[in-house]
C-alpha atoms as a PDB file:
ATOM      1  CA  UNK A   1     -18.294  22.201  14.634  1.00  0.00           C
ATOM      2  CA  UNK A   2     -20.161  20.953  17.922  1.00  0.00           C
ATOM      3  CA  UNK A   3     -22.758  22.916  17.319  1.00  0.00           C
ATOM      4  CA  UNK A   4     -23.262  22.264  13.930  1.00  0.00           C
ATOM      5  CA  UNK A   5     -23.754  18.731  15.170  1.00  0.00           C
ATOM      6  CA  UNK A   6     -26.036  20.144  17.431  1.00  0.00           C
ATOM      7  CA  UNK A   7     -28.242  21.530  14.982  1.00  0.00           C
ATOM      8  CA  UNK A   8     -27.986  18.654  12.123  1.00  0.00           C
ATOM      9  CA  UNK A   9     -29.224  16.274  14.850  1.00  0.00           C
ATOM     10  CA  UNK A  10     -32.020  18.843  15.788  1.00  0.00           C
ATOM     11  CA  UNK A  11     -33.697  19.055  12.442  1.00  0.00           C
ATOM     12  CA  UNK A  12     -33.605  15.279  12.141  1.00  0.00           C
ATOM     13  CA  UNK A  13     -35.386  14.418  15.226  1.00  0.00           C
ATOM     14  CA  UNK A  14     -38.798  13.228  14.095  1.00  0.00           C
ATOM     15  CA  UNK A  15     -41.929  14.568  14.737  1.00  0.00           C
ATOM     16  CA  UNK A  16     -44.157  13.862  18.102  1.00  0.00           C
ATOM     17  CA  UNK A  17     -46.489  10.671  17.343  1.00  0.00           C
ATOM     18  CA  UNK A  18     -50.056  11.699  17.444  1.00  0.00           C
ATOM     19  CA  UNK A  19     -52.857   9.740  18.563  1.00  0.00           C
ATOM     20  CA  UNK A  20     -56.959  10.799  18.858  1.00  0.00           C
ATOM     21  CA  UNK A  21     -60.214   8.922  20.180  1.00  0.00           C
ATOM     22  CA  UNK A  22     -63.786   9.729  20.142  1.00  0.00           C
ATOM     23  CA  UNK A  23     -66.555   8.856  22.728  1.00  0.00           C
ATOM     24  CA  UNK A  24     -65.054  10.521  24.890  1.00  0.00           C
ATOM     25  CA  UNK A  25     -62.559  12.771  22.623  1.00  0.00           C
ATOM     26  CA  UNK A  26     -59.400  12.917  23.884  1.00  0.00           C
ATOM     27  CA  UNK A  27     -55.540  13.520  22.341  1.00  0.00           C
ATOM     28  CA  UNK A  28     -52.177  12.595  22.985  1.00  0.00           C
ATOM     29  CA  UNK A  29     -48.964  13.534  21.870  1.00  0.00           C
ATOM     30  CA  UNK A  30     -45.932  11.570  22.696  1.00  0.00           C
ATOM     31  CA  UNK A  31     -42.665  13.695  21.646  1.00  0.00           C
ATOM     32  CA  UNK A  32     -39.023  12.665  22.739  1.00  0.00           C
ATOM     33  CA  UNK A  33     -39.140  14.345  25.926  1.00  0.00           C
ATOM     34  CA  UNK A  34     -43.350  14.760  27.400  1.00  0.00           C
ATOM     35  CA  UNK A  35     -46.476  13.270  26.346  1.00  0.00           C
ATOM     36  CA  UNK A  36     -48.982  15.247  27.137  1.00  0.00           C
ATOM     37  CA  UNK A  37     -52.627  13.785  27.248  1.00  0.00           C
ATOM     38  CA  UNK A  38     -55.546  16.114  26.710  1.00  0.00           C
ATOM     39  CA  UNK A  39     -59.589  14.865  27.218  1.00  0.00           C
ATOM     40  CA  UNK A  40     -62.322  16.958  25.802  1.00  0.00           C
ATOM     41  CA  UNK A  41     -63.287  17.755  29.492  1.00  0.00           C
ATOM     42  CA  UNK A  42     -61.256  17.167  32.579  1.00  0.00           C
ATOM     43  CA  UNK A  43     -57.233  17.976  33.443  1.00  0.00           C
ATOM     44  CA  UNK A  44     -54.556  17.726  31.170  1.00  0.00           C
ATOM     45  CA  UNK A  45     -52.160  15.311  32.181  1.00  0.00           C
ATOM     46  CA  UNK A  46     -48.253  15.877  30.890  1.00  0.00           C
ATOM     47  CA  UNK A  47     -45.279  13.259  32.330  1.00  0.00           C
ATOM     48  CA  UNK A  48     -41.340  12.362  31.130  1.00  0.00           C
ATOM     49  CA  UNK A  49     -41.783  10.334  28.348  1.00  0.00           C
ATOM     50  CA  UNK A  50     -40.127   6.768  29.700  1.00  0.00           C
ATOM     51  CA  UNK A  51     -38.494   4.074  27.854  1.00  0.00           C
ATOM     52  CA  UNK A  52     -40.577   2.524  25.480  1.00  0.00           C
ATOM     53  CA  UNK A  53     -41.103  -1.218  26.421  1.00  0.00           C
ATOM     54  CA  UNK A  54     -41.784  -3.529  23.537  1.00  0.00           C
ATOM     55  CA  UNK A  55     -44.905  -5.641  23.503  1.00  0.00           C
ATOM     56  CA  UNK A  56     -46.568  -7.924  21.381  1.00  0.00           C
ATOM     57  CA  UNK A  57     -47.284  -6.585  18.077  1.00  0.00           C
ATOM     58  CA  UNK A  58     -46.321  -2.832  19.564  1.00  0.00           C
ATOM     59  CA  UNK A  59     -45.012  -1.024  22.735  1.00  0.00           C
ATOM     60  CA  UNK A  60     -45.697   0.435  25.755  1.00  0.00           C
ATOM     61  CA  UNK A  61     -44.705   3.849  27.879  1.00  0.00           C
ATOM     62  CA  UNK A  62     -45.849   3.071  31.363  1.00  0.00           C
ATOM     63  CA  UNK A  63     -45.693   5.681  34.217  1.00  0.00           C
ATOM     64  CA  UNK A  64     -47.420   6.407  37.469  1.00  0.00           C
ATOM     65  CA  UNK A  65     -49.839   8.801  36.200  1.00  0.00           C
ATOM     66  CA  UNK A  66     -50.538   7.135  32.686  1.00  0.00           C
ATOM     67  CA  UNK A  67     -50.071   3.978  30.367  1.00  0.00           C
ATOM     68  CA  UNK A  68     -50.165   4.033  26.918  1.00  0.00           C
ATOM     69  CA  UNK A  69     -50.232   0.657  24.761  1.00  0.00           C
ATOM     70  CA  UNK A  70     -49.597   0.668  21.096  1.00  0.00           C
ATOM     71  CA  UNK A  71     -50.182  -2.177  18.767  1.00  0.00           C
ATOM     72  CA  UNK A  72     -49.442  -1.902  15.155  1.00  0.00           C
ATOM     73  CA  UNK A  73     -53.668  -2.802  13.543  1.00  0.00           C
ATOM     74  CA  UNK A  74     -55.115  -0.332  11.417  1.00  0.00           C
ATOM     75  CA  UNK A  75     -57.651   1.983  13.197  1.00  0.00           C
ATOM     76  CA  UNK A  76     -60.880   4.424  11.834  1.00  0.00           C
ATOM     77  CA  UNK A  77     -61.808   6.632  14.280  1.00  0.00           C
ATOM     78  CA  UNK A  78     -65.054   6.361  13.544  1.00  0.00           C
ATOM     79  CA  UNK A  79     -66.571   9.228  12.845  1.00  0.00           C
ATOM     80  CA  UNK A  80     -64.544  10.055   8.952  1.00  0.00           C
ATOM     81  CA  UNK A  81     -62.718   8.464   6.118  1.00  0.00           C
ATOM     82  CA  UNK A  82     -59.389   8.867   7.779  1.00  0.00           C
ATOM     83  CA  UNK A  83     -57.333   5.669   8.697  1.00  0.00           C
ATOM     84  CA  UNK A  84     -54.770   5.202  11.416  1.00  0.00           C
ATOM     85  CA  UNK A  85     -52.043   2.565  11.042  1.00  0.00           C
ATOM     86  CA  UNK A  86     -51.453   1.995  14.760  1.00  0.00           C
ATOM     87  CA  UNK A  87     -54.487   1.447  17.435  1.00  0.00           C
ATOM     88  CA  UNK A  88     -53.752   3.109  21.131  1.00  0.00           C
ATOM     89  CA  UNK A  89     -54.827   2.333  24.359  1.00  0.00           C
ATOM     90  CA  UNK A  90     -54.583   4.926  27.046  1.00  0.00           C
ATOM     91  CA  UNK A  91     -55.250   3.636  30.579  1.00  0.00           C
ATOM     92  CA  UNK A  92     -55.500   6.971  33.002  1.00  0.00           C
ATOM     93  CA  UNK A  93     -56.655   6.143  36.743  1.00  0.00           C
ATOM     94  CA  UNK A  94     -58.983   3.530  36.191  1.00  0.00           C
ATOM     95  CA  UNK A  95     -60.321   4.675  33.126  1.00  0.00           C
ATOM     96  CA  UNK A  96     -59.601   2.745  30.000  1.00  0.00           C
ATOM     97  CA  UNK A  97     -59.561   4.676  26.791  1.00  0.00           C
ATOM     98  CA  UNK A  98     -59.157   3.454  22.536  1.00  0.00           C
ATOM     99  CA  UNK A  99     -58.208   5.123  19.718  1.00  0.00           C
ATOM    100  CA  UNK A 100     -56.191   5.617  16.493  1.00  0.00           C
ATOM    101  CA  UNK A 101     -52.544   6.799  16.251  1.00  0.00           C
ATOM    102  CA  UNK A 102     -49.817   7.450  13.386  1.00  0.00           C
ATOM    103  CA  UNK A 103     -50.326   9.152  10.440  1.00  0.00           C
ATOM    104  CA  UNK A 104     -53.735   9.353   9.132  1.00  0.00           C
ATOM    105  CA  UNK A 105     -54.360   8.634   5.305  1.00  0.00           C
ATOM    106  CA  UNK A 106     -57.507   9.213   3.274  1.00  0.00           C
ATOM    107  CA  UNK A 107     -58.861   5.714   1.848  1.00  0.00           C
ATOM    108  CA  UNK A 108     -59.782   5.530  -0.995  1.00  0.00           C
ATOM    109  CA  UNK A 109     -63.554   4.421  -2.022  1.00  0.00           C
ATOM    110  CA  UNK A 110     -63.579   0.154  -1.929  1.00  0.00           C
ATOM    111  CA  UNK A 111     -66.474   0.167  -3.875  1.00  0.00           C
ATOM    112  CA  UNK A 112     -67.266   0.393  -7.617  1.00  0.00           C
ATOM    113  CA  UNK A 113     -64.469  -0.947  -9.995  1.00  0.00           C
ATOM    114  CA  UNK A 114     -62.527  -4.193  -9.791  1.00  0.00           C
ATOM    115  CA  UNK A 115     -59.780  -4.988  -7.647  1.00  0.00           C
ATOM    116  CA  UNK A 116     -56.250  -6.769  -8.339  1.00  0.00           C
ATOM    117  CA  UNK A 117     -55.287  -8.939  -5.105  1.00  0.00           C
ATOM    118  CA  UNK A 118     -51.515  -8.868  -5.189  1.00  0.00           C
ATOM    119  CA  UNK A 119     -50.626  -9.968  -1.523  1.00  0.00           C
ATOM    120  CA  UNK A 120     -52.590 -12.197   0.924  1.00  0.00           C
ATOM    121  CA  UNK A 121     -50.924 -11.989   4.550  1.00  0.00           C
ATOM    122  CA  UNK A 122     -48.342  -9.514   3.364  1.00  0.00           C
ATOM    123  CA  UNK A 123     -46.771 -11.689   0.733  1.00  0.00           C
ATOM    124  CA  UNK A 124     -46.991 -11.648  -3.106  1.00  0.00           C
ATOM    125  CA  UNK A 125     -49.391 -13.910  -4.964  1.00  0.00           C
ATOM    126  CA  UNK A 126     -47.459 -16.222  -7.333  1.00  0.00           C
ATOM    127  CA  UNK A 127     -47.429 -14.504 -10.730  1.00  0.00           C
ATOM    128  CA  UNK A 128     -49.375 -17.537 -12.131  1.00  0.00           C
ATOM    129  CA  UNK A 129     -51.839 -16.489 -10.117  1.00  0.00           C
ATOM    130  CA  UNK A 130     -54.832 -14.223 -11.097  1.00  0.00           C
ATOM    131  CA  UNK A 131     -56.970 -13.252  -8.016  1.00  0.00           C
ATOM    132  CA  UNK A 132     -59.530 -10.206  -8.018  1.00  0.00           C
ATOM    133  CA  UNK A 133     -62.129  -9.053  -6.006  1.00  0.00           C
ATOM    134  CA  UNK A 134     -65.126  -6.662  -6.676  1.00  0.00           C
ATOM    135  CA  UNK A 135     -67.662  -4.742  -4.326  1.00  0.00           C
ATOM    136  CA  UNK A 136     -70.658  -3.220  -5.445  1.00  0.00           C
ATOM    137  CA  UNK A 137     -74.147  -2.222  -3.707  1.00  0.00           C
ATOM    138  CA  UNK A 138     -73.669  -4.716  -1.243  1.00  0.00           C
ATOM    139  CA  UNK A 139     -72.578  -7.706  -3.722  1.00  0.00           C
ATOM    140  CA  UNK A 140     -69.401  -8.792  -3.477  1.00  0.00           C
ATOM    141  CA  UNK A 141     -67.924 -10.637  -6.562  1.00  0.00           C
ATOM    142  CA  UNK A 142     -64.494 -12.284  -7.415  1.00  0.00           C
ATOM    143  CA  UNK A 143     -62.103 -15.004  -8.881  1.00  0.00           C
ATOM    144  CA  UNK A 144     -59.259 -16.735  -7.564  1.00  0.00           C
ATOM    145  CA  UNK A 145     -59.489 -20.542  -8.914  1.00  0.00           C
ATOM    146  CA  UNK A 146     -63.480 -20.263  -8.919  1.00  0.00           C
ATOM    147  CA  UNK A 147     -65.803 -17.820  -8.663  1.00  0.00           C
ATOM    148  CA  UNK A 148     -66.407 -16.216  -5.669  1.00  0.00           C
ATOM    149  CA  UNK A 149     -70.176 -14.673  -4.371  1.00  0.00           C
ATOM    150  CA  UNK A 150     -71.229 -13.422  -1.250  1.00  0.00           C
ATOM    151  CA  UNK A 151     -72.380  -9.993   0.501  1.00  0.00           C
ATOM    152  CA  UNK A 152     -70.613  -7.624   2.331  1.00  0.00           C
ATOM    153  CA  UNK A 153     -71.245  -4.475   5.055  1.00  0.00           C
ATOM    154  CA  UNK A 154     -69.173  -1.144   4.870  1.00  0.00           C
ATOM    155  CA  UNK A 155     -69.275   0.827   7.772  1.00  0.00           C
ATOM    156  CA  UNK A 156     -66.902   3.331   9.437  1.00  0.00           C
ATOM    157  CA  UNK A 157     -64.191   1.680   7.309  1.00  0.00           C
ATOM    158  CA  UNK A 158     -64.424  -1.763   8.383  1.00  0.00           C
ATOM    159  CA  UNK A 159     -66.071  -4.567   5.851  1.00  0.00           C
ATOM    160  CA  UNK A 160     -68.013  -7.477   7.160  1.00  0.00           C
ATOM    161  CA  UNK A 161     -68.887 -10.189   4.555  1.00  0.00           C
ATOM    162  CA  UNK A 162     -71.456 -13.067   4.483  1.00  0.00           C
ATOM    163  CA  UNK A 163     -70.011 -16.291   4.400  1.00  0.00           C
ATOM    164  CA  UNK A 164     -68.526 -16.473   0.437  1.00  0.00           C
ATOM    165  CA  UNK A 165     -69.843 -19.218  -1.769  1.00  0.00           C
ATOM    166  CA  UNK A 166     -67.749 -20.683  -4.760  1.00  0.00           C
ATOM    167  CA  UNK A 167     -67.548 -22.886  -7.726  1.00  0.00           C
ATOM    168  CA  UNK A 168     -65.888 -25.776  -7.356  1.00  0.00           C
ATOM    169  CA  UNK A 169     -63.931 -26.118 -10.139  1.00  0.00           C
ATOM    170  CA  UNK A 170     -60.135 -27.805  -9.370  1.00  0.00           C
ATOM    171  CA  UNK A 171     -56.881 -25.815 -10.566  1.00  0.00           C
ATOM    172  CA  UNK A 172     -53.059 -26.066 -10.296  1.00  0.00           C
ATOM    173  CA  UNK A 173     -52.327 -26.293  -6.474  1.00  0.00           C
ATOM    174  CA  UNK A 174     -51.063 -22.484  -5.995  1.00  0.00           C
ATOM    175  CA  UNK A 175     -54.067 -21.206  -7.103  1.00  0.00           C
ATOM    176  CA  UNK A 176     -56.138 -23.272  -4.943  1.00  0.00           C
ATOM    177  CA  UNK A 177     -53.857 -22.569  -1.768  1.00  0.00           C
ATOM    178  CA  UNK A 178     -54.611 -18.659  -2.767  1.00  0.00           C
ATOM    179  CA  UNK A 179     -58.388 -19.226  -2.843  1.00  0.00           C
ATOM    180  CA  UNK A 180     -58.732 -20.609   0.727  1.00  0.00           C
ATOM    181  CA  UNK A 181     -56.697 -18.110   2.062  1.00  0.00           C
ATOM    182  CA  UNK A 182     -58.545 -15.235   0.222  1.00  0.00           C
ATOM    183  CA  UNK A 183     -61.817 -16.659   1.623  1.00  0.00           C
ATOM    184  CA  UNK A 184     -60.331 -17.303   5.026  1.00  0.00           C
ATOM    185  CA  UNK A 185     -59.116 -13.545   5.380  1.00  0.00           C
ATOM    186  CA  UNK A 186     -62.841 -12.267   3.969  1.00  0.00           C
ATOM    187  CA  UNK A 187     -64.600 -13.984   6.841  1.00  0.00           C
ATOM    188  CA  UNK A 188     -62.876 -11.770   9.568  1.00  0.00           C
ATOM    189  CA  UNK A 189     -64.060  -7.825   9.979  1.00  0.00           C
ATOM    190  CA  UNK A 190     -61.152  -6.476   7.966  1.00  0.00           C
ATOM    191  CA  UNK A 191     -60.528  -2.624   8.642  1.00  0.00           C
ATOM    192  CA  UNK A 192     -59.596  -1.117   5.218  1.00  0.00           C
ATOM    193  CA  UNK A 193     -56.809   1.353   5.256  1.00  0.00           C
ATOM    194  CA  UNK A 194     -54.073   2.752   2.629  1.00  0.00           C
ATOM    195  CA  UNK A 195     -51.041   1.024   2.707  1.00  0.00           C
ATOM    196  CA  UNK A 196     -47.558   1.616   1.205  1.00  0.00           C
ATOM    197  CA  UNK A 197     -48.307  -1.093  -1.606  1.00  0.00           C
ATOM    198  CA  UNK A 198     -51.951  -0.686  -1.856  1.00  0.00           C
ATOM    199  CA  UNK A 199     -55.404  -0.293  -0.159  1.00  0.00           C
ATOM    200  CA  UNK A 200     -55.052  -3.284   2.368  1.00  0.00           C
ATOM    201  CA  UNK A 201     -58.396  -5.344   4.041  1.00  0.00           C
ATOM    202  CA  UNK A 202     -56.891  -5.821   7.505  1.00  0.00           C
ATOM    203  CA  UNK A 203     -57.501  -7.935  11.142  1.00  0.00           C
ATOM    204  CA  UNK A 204     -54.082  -7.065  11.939  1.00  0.00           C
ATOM    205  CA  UNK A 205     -53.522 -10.984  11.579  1.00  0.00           C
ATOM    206  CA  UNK A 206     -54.558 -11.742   8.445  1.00  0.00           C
ATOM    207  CA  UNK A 207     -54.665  -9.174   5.129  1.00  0.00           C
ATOM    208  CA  UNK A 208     -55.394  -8.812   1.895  1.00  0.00           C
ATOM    209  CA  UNK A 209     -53.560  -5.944  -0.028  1.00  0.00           C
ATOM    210  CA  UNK A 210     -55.621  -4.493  -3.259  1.00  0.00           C
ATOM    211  CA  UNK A 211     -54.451  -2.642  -6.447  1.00  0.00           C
ATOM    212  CA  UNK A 212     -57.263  -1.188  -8.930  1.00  0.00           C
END
């Protein structure tokens, strides 16, 4: 029976977290026991894993030879249409490294089609309240209370917008709360990822989650 326990608690020990960066490339892997932190050139560096120590929006493994930081804001590394959830710091020596951790999900395309807004800072518009967003060639188009205009930048999976104009037409308080904070979130970079309830528009402060 002991080692049946043994083995059940074996094959439900997770996986190693994974994290990458680009310019320089480098990897890490942090599994129960190691993490082991390979550059594209150089040595390989490989210590205990320590207690994680929680931070701010993440956690930390420091040890003599490395530190790793790791905050929970959505990540591209650059250089494909993969997102990260989780954004990694890796200080070695004196060098500082960045780059994306977790699992990595295809996004899909944010342009073409009309979006549904169904969450603005992670919690559910009011059903009353009928918010969509659109993003074409550069034009980005939408309707909360008024109509919303403005332009937009997509590039290595974060969007940049122009300062949105509106209508100023009044409606039923709700609506109106839902506008300013819809145009409040699209004047940050956003990095757009896949999230568990939809494609999310993300600061790691403020969000916006979209359904099609």
């Amino acid at each position: 029976m002991p080692a049946l326990t043994l083995l059940l608690a074996a094959t439900a020990m997770p996986p190693p977290y994974k994290a990458v960066g680009t310019e320089p490339f480098w990897s890490l892997t942090i599994a129960r026991d190691q993490i082991s932190y390979q550059p594209a050139g150089g040595r390989n560096v490989r210590v205990t894993t320590p207690r994680a120590v929680t931070i701010r929006g993440g956690r930390r493994y420091r040890t003599a030879a490395l530190t790793v930081e790791i905050t929970r804001v959505p990540c591209s590394d650059g250089m494909s249409d993969r997102r990260y959830p989780e954004t990694v710091q890796v200080r070695v020596g004196r060098q500082i490294l960045r780059g994306c951790g977790g699992a990595a999900t295809e996004v899909a395309g944010l342009e073409g089609g009309k979006w549904r807004i169904t969450q603005v800072n992670g919690r559910a518009l009011a059903p009353t309240v009928a918010a969509t967003l659109s993003f074409t060639d550069g034009a980005l188009t939408g309707k909360v209370c008024n109509t919303l205009r403005g332009s937009y930048t997509l590039a290595r999976g974060i969007l940049t917008t122009a300062p949105i104009a509106a209508t100023r037409m009044m409606c039923p308080p709700a609506s109106m709360a839902a506008e300013r904070a819809v145009i409040s979130a699209l004047g940050q970079k956003l990095y757009v990822h896949q999230g568990t309830d939809g494609l999310v528009l993300s600061d790691g402060e403020t969000s916006l989650t979209l359904k099609r």
